[in-house]
N, C-alpha and C. Protein backbone atom coordinates (compact mmCIF):
# COMPACT_ATOMS: atom_id res chain seq x y z
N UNK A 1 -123.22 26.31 65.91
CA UNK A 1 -123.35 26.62 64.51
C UNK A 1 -122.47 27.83 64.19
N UNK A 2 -121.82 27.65 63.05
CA UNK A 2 -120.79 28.63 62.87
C UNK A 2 -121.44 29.88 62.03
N UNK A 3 -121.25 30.89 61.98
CA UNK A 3 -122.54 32.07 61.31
C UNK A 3 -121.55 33.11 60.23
N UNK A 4 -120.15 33.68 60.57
CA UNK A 4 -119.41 34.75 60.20
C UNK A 4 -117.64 33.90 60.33
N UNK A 5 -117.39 34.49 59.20
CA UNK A 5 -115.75 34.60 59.76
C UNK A 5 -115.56 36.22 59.45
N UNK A 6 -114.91 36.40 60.31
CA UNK A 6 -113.93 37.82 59.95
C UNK A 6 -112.42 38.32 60.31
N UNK A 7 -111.57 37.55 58.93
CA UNK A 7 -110.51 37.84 58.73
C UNK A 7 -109.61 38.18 59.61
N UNK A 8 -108.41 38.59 60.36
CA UNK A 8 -107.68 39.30 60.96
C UNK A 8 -106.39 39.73 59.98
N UNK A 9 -105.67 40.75 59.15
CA UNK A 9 -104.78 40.86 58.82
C UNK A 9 -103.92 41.87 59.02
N UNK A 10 -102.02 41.84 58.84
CA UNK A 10 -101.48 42.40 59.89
C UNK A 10 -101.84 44.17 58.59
N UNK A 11 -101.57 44.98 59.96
CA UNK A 11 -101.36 46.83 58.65
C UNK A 11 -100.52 47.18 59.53
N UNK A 12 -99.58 48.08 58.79
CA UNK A 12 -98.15 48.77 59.04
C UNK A 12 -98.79 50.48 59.84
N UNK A 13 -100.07 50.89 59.07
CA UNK A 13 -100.42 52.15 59.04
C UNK A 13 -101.57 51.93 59.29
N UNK A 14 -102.78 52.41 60.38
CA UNK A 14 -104.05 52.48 60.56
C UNK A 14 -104.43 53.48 59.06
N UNK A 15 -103.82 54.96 59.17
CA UNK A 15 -104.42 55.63 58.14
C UNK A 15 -103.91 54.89 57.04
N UNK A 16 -102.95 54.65 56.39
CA UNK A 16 -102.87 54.26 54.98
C UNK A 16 -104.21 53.17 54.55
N UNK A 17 -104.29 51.97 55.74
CA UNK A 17 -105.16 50.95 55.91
C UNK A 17 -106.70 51.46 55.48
N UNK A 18 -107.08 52.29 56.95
CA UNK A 18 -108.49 52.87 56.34
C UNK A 18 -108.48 53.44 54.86
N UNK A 19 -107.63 54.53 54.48
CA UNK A 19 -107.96 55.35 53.28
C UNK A 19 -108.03 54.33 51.98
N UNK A 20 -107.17 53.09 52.12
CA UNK A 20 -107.13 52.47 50.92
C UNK A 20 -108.31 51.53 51.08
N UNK A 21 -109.05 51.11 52.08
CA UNK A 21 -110.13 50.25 52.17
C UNK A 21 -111.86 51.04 51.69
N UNK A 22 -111.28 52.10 52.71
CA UNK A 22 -112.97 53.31 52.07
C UNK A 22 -112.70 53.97 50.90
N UNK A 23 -111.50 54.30 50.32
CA UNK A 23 -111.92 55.34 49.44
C UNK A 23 -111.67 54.33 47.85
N UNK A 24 -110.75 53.12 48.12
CA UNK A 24 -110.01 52.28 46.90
C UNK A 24 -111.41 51.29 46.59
N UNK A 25 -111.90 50.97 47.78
CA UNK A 25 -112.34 49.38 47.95
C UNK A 25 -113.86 49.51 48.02
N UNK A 26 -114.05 50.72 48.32
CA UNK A 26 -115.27 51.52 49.01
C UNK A 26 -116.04 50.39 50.26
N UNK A 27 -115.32 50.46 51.43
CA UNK A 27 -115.56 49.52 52.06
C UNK A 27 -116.08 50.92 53.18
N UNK A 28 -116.70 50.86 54.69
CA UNK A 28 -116.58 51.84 55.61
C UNK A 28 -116.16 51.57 56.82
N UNK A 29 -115.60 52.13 57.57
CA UNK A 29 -115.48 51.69 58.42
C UNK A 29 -116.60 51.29 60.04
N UNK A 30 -115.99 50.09 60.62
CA UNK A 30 -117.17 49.33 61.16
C UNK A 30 -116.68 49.79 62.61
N UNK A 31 -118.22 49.61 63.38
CA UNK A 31 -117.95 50.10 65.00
C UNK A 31 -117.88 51.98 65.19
N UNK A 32 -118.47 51.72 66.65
CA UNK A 32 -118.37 53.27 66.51
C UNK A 32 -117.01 53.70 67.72
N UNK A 33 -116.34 53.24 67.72
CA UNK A 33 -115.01 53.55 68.73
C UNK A 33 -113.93 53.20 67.84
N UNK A 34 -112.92 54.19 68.41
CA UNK A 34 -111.80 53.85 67.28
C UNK A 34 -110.53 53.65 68.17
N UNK A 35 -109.96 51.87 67.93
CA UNK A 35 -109.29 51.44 68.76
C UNK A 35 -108.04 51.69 68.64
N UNK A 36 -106.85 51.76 69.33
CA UNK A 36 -105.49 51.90 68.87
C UNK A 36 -104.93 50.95 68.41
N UNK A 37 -104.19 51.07 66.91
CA UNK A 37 -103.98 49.66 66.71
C UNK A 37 -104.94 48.87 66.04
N UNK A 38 -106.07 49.50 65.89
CA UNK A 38 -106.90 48.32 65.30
C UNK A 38 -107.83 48.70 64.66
N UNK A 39 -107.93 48.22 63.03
CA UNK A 39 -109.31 48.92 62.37
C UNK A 39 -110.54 47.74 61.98
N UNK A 40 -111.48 47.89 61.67
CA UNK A 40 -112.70 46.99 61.36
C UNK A 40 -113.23 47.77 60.39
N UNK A 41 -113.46 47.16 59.17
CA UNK A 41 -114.29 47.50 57.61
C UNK A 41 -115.16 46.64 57.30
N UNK A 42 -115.71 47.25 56.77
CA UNK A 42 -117.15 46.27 56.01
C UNK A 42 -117.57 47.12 55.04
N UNK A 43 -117.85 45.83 53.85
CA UNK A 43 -118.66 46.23 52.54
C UNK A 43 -119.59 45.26 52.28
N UNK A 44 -120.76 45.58 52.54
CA UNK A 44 -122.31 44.45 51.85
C UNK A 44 -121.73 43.22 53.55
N UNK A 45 -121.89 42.41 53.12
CA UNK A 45 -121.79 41.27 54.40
C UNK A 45 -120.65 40.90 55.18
N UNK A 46 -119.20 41.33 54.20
CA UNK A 46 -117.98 41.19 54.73
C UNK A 46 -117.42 42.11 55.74
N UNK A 47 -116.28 41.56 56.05
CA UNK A 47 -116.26 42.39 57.83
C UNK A 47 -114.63 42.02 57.45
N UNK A 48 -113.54 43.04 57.51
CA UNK A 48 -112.36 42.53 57.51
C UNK A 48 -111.73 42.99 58.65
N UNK A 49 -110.91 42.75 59.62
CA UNK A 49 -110.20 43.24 60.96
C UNK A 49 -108.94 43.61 60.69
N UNK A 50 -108.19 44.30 61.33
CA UNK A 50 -107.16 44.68 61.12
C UNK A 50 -106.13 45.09 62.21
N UNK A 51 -105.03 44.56 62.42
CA UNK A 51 -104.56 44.47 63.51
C UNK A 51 -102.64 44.89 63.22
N UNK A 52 -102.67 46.18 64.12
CA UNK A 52 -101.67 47.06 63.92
C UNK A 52 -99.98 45.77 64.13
N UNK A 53 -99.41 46.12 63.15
CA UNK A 53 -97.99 45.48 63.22
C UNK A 53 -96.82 46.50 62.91
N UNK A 54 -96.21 47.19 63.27
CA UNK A 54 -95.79 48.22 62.06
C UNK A 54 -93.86 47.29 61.87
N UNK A 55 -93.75 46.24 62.51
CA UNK A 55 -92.51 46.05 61.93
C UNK A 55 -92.56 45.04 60.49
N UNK A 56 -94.03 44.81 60.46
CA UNK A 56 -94.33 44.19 58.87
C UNK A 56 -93.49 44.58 58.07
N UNK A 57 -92.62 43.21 57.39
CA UNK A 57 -92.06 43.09 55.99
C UNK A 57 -92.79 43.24 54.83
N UNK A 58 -93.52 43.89 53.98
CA UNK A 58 -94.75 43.80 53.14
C UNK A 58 -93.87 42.26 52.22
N UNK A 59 -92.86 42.33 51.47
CA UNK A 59 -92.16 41.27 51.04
C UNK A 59 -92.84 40.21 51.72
N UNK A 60 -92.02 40.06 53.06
CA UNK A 60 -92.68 38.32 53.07
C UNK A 60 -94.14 37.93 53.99
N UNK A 61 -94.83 39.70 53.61
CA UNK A 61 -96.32 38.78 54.26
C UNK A 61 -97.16 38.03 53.27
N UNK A 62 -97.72 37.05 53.62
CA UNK A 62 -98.18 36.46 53.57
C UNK A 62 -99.75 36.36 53.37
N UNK A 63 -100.44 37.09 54.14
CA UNK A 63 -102.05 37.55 54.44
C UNK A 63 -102.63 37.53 53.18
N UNK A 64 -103.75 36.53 53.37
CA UNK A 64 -104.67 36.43 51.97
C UNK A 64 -105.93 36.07 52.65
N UNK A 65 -106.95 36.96 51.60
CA UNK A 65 -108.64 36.50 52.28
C UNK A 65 -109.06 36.10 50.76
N UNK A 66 -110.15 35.52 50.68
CA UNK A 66 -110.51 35.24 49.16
C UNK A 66 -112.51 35.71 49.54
N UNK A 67 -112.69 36.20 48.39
CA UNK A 67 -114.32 37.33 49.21
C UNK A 67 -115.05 36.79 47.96
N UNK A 68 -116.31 36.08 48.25
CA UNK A 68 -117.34 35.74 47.21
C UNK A 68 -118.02 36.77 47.06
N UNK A 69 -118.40 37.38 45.53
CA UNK A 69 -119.24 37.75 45.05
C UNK A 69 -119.94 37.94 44.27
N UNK A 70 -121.38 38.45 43.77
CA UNK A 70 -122.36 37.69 43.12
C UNK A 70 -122.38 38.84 42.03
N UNK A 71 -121.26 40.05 41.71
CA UNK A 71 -121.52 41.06 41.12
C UNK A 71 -119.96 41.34 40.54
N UNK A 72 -119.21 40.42 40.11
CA UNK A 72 -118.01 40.45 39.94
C UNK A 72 -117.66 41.44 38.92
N UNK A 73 -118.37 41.64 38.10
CA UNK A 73 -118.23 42.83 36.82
C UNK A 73 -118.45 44.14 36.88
N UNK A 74 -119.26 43.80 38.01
CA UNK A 74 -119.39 45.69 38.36
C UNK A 74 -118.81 46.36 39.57
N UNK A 75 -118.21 44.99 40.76
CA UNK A 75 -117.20 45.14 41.45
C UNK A 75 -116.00 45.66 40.59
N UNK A 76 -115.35 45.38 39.81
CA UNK A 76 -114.30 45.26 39.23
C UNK A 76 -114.15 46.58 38.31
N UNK A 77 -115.84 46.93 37.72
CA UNK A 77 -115.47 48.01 37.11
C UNK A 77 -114.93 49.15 37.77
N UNK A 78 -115.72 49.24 39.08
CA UNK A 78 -116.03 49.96 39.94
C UNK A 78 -114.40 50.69 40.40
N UNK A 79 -113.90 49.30 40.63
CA UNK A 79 -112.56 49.28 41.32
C UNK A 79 -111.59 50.18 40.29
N UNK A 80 -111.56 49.96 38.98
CA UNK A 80 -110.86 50.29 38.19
C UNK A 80 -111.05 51.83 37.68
N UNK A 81 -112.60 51.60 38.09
CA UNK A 81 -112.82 53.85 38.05
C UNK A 81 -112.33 54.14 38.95
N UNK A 82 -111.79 53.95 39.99
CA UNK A 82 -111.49 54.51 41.21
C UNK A 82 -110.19 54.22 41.07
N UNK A 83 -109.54 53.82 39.81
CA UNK A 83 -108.15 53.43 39.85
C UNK A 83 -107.41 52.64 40.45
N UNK A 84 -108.07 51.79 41.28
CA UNK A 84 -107.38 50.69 41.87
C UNK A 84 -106.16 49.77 41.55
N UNK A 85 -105.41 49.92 41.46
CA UNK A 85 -103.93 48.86 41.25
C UNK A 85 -104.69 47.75 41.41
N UNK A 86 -104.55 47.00 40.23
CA UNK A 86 -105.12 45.44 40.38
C UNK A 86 -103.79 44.88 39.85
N UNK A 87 -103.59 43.71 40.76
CA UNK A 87 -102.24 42.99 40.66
C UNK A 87 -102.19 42.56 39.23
N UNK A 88 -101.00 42.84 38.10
CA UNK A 88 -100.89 42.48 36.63
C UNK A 88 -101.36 40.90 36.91
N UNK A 89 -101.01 39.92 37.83
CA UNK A 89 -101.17 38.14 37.48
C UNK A 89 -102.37 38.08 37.92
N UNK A 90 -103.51 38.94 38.17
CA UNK A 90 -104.31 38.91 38.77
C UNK A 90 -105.79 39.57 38.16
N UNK A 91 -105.49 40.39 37.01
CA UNK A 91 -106.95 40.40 36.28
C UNK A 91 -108.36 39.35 36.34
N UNK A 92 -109.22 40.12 36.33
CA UNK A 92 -110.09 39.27 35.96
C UNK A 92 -110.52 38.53 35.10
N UNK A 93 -110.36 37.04 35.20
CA UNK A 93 -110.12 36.05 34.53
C UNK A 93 -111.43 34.84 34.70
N UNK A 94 -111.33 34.17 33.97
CA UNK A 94 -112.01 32.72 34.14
C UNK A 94 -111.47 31.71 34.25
N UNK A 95 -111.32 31.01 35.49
CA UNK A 95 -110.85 30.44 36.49
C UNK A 95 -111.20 28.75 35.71
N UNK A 96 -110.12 27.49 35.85
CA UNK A 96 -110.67 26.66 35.26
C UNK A 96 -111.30 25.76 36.37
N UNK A 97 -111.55 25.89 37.50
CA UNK A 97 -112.29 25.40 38.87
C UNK A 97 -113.23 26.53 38.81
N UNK A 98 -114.19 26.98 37.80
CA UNK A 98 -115.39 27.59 37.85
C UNK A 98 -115.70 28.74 38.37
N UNK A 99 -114.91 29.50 38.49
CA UNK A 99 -114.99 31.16 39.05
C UNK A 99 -114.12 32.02 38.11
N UNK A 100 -115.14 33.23 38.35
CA UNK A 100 -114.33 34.45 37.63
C UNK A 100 -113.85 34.92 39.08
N UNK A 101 -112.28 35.21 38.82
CA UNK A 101 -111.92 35.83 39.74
C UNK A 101 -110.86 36.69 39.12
N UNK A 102 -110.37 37.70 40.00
CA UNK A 102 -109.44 38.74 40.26
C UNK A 102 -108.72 38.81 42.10
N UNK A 103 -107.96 39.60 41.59
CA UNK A 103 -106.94 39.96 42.77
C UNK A 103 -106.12 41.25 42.90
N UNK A 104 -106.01 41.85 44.17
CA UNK A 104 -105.05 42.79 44.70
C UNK A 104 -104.58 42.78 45.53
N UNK A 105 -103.65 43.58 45.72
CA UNK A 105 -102.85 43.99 47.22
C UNK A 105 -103.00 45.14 47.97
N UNK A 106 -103.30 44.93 48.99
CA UNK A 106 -103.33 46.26 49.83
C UNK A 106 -101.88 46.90 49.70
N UNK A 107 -102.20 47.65 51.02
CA UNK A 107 -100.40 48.50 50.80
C UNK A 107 -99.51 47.67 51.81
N UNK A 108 -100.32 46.62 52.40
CA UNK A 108 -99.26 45.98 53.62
C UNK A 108 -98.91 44.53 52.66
N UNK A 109 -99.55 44.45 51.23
CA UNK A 109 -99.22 43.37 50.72
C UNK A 109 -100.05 41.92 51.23
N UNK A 110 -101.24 42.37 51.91
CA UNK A 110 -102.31 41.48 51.96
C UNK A 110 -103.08 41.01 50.55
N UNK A 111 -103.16 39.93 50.01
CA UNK A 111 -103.76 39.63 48.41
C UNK A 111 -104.85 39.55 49.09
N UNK A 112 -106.10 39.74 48.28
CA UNK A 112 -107.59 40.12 48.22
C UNK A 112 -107.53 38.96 47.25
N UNK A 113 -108.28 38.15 47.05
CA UNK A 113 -108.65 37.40 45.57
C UNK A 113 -110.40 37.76 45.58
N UNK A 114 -110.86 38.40 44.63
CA UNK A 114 -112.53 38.00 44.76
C UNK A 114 -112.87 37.29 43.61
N UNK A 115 -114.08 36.45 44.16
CA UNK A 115 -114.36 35.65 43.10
C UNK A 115 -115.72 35.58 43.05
N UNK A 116 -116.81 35.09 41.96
CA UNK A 116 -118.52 34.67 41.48
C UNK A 116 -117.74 33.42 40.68
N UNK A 117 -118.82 32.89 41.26
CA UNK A 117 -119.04 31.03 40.75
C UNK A 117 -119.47 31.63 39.37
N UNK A 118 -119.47 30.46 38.27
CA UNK A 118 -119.74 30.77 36.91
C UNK A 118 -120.62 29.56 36.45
């Protein structure tokens, strides 16, 4: 029986990575050892991994997670007091496959999409 996924995506910078996940995303960081090369975050049930690359092209990565949630309006406000860069094609919108969703980019150019069913 399958229980969790948790993500793997590439980061150029451990610190840039953490600071924009805890302080942008308000996510914390997960585990109590801190690996080289490698970070682990979590916010509420999600768990994202992170795995050091530093010759990453941000241009042509690729890396996308899409994160359900049941609080999309106050996620979002949240994000936007804290000033978060939310991608311009990517506001929060109403989706015509039944979700409000939004989207960003980290700094390695990983898209975030989050979405609540409607």
């Amino acid at each position: 029986m399958l229980t969790q996924i948790n993500p793997k995506l590439p980061m150029r910078d451990k610190t840039i990575t953490r600071n924009f996940y805890i302080n942008k995303l308000g996510f914390k960081e997960f585990g109590s050892q801190d690996f080289e090369g490698y970070l682990m975050v979590e916010k509420d049930a999600i768990q994202i991994h992170f795995f050091e690359f530093k010759e990453l092209d941000p241009l042509t990565n690729y890396g996308q997670v899409y994160i359900r949630t049941d609080a999309i309006y106050n996620f979002y406000q949240t994000l936007l007091d804290n000033k978060t860069w939310i991608h311009p094609n990517g506001q929060l919108d109403t989706k015509p496959w039944g979700q409000k969703e939004f989207s960003l980019l980290d700094p390695d150019n990983n898209l975030l999409t989050f979405g609540e069913s409607i």
